[in-house]
PDB file of N, CA and C in Angstrom:
ATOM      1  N   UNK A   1    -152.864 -53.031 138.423  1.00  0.00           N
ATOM      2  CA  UNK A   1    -152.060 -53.647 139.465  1.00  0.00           C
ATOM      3  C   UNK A   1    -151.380 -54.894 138.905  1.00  0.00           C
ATOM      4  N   UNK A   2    -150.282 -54.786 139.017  1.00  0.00           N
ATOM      5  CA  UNK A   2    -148.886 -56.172 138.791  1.00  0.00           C
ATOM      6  C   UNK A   2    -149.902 -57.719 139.181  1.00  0.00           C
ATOM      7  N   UNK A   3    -149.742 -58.552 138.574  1.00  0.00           N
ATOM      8  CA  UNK A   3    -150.477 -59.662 138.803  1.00  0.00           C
ATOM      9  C   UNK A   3    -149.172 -60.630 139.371  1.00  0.00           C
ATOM     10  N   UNK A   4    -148.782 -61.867 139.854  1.00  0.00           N
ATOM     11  CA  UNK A   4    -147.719 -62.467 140.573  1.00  0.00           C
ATOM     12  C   UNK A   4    -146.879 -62.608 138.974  1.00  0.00           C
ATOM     13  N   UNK A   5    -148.063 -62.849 137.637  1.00  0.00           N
ATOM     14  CA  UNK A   5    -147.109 -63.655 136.733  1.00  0.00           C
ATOM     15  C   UNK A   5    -146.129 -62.124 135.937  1.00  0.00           C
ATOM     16  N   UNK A   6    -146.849 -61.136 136.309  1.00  0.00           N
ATOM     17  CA  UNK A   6    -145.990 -60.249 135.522  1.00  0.00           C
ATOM     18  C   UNK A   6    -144.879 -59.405 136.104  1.00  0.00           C
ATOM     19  N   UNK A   7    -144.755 -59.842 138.213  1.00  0.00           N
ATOM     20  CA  UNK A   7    -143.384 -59.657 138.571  1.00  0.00           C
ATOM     21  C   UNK A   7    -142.472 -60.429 138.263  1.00  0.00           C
ATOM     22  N   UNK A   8    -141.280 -59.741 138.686  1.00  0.00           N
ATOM     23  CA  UNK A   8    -139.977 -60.220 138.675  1.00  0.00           C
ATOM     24  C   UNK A   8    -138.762 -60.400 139.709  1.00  0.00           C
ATOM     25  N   UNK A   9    -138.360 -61.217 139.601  1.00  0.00           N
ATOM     26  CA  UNK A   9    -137.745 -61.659 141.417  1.00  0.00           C
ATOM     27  C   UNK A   9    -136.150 -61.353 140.828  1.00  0.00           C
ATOM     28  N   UNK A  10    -135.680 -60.070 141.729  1.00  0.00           N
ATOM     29  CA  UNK A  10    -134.444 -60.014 141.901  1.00  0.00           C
ATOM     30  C   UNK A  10    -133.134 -60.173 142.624  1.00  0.00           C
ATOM     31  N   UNK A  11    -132.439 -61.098 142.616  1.00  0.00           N
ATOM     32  CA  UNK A  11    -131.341 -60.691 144.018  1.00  0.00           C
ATOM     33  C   UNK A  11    -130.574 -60.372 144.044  1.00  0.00           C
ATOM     34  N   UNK A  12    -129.789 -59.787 144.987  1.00  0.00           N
ATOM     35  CA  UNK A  12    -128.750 -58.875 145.024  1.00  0.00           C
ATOM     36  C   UNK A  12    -127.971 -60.150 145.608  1.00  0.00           C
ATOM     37  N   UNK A  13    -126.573 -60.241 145.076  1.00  0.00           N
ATOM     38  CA  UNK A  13    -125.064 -61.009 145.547  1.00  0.00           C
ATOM     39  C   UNK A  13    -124.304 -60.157 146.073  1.00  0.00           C
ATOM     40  N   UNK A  14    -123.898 -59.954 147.343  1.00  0.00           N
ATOM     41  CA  UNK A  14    -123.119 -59.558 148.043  1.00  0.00           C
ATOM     42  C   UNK A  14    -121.568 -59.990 147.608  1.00  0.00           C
ATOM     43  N   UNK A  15    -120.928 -58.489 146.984  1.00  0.00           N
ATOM     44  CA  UNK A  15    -119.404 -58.463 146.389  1.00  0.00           C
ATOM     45  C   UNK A  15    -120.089 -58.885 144.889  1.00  0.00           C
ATOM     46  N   UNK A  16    -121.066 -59.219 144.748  1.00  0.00           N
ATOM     47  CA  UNK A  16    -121.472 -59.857 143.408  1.00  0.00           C
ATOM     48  C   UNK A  16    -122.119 -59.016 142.234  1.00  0.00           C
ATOM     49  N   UNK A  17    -122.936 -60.112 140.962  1.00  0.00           N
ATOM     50  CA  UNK A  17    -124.075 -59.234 140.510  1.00  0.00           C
ATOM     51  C   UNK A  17    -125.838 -59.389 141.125  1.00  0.00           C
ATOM     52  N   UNK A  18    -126.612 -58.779 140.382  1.00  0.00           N
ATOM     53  CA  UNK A  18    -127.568 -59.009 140.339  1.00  0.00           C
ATOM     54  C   UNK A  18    -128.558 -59.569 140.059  1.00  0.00           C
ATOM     55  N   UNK A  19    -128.912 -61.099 140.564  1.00  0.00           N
ATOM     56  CA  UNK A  19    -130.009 -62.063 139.726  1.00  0.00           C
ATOM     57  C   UNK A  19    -131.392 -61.574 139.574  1.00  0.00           C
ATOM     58  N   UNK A  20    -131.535 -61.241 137.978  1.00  0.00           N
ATOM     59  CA  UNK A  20    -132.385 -61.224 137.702  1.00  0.00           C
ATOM     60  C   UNK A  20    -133.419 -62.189 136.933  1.00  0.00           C
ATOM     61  N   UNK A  21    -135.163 -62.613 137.500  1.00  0.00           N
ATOM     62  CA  UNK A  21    -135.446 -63.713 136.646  1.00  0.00           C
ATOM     63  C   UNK A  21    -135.604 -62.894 135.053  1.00  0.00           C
ATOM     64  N   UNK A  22    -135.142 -63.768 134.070  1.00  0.00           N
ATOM     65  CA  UNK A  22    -135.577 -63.412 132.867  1.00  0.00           C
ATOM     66  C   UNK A  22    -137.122 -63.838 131.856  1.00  0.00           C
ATOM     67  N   UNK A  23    -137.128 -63.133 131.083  1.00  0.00           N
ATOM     68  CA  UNK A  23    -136.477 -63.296 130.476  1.00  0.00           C
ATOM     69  C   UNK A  23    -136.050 -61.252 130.279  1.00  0.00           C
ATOM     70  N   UNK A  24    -135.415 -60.633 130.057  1.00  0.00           N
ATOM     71  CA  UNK A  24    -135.383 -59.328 130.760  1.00  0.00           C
ATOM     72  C   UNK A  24    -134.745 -58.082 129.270  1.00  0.00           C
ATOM     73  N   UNK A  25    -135.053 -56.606 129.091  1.00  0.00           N
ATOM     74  CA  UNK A  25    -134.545 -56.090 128.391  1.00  0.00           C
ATOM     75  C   UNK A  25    -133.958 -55.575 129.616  1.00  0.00           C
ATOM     76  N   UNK A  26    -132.445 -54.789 129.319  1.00  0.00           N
ATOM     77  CA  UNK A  26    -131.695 -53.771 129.743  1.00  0.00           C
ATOM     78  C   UNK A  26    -131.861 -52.098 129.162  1.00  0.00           C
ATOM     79  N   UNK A  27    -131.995 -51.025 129.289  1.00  0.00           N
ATOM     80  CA  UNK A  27    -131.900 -50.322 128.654  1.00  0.00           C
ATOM     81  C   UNK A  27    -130.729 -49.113 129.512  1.00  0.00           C
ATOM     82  N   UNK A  28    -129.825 -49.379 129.249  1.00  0.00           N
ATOM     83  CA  UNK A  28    -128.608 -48.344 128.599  1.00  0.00           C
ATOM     84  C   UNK A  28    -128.762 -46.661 129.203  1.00  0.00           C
ATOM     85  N   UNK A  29    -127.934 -46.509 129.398  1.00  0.00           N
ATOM     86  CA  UNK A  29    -128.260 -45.251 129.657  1.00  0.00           C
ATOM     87  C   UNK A  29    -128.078 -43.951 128.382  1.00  0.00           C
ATOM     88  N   UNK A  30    -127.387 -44.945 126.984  1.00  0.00           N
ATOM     89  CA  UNK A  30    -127.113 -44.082 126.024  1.00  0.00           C
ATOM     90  C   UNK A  30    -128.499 -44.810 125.028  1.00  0.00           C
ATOM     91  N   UNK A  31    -129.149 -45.284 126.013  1.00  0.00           N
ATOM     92  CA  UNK A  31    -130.292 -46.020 124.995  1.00  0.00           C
ATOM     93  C   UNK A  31    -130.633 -47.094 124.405  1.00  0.00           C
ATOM     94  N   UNK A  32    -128.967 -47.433 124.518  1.00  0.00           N
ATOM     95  CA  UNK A  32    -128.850 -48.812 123.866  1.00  0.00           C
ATOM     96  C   UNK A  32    -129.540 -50.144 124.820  1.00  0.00           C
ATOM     97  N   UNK A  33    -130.446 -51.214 124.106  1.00  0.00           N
ATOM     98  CA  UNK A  33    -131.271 -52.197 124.952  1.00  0.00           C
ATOM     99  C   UNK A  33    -130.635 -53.576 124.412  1.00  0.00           C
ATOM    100  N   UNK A  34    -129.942 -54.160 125.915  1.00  0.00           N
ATOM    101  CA  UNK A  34    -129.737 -55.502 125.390  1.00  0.00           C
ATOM    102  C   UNK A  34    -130.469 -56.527 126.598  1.00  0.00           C
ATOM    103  N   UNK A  35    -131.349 -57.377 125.245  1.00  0.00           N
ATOM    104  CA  UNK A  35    -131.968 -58.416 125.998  1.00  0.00           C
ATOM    105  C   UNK A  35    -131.526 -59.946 125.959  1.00  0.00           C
ATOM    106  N   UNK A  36    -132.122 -60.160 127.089  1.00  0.00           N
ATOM    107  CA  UNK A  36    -131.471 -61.660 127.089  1.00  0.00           C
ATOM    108  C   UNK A  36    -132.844 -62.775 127.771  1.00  0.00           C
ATOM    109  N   UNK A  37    -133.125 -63.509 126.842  1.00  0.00           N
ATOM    110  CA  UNK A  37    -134.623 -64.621 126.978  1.00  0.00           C
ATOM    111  C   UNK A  37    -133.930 -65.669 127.764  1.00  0.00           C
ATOM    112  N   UNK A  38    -132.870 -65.652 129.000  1.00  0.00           N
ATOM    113  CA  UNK A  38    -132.105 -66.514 129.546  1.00  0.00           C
ATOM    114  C   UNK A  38    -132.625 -66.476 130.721  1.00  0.00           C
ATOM    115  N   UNK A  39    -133.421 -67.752 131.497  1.00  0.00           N
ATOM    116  CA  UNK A  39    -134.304 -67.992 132.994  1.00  0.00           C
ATOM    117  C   UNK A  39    -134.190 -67.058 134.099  1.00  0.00           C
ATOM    118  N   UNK A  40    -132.677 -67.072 133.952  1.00  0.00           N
ATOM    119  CA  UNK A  40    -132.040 -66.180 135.161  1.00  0.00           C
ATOM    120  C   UNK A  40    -130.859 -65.063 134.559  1.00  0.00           C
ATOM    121  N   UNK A  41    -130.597 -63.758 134.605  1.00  0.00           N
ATOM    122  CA  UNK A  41    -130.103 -62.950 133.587  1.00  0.00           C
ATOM    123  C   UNK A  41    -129.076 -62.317 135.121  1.00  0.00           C
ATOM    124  N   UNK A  42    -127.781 -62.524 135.107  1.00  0.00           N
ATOM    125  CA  UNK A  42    -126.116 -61.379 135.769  1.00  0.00           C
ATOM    126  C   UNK A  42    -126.111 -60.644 135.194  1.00  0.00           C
ATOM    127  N   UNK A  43    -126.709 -59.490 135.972  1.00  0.00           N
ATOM    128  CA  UNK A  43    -126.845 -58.010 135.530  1.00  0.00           C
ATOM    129  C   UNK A  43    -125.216 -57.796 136.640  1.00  0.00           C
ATOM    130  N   UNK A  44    -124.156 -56.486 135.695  1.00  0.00           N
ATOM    131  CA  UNK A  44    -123.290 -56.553 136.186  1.00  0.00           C
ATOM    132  C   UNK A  44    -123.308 -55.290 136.989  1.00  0.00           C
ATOM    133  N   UNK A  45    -123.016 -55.344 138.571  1.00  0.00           N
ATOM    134  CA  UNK A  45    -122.929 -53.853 139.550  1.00  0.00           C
ATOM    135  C   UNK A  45    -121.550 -53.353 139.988  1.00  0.00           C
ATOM    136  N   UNK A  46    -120.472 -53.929 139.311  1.00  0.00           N
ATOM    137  CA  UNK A  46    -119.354 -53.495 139.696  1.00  0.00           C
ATOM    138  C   UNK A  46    -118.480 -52.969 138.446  1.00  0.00           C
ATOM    139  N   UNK A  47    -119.067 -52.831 137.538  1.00  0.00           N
ATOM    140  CA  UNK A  47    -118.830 -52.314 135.927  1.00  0.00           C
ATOM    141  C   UNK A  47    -117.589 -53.045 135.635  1.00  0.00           C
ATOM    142  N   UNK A  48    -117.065 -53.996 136.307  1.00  0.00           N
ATOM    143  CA  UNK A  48    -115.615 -54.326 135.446  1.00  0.00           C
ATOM    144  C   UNK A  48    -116.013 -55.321 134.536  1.00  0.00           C
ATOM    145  N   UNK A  49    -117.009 -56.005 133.994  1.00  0.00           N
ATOM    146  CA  UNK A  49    -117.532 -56.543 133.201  1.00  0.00           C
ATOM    147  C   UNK A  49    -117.187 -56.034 131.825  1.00  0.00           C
ATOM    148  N   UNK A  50    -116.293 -57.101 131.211  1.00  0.00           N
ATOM    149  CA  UNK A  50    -116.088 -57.114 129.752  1.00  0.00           C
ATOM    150  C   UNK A  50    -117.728 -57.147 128.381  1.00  0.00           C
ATOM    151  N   UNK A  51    -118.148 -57.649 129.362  1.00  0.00           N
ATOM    152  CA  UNK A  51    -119.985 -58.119 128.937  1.00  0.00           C
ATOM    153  C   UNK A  51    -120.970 -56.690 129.187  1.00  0.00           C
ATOM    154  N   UNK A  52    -120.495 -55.767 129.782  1.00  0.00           N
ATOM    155  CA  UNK A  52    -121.331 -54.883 130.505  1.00  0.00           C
ATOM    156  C   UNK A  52    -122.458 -54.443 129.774  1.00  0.00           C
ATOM    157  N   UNK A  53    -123.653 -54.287 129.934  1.00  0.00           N
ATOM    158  CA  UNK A  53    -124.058 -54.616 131.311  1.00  0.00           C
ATOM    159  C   UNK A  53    -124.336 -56.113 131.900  1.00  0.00           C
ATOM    160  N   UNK A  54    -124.423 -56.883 131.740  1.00  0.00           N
ATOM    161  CA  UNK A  54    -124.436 -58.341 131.772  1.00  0.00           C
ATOM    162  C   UNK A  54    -123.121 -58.606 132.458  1.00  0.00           C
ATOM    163  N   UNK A  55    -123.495 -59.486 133.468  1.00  0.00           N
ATOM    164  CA  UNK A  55    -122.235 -59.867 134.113  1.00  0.00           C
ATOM    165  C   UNK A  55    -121.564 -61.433 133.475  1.00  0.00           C
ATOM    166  N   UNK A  56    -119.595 -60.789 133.127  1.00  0.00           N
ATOM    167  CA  UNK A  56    -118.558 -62.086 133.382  1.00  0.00           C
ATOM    168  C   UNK A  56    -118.046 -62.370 134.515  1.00  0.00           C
ATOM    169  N   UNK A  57    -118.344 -62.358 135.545  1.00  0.00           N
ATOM    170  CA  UNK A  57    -117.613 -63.044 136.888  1.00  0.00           C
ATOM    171  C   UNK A  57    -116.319 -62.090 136.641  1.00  0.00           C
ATOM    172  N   UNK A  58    -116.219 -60.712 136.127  1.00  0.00           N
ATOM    173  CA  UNK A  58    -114.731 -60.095 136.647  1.00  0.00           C
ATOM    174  C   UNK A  58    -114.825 -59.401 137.895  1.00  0.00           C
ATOM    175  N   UNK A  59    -115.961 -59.764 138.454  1.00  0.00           N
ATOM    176  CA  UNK A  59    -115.608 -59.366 140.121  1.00  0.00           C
ATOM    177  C   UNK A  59    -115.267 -60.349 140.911  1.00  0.00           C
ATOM    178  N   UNK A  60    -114.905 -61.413 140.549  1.00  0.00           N
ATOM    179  CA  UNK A  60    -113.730 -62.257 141.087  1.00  0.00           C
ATOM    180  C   UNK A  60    -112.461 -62.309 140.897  1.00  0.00           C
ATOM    181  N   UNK A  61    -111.789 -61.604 139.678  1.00  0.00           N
ATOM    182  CA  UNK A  61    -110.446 -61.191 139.705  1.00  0.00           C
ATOM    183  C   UNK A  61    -110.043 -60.426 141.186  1.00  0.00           C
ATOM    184  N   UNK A  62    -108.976 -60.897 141.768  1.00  0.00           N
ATOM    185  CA  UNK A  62    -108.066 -60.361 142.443  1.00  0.00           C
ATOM    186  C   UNK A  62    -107.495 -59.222 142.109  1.00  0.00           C
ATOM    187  N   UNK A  63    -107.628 -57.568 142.297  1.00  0.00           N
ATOM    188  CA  UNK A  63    -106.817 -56.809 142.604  1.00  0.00           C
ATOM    189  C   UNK A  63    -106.053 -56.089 143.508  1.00  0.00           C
ATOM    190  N   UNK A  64    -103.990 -56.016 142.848  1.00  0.00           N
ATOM    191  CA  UNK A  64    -103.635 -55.283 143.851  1.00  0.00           C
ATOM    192  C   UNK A  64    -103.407 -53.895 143.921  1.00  0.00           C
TER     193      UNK A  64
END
């Protein structure tokens, strides 16, 4: 059973990404794992991320 220190607190941003606490691996769906030892880790849910999977704030660009 998960002990408090070995969960992980996630939140969801509405129009946004996903805060995840870190320090966190990703794993890829082609396999590929990118980690990041950063407190709090923008996992990106709207794929327009130049960074993907890791979120750049390109879900704040304006499109028309």
């Amino acid at each position: 059973m998960p002990t408090p220190r070995d969960s992980r607190r996630v939140t969801i941003v509405p129009g946004g990404p996903m805060l995840v606490e870190g320090p966190v691996e990703l794993v890829q769906p082609d396999g590929a794992v990118v980690t990041s030892d950063r407190f709090v880790v923008a996992v990106c849910t709207c794929r327009r991320s130049k960074l993907y999977p890791l979120c750049d704030t390109s879900h704040r660009e304006r499109r028309r």
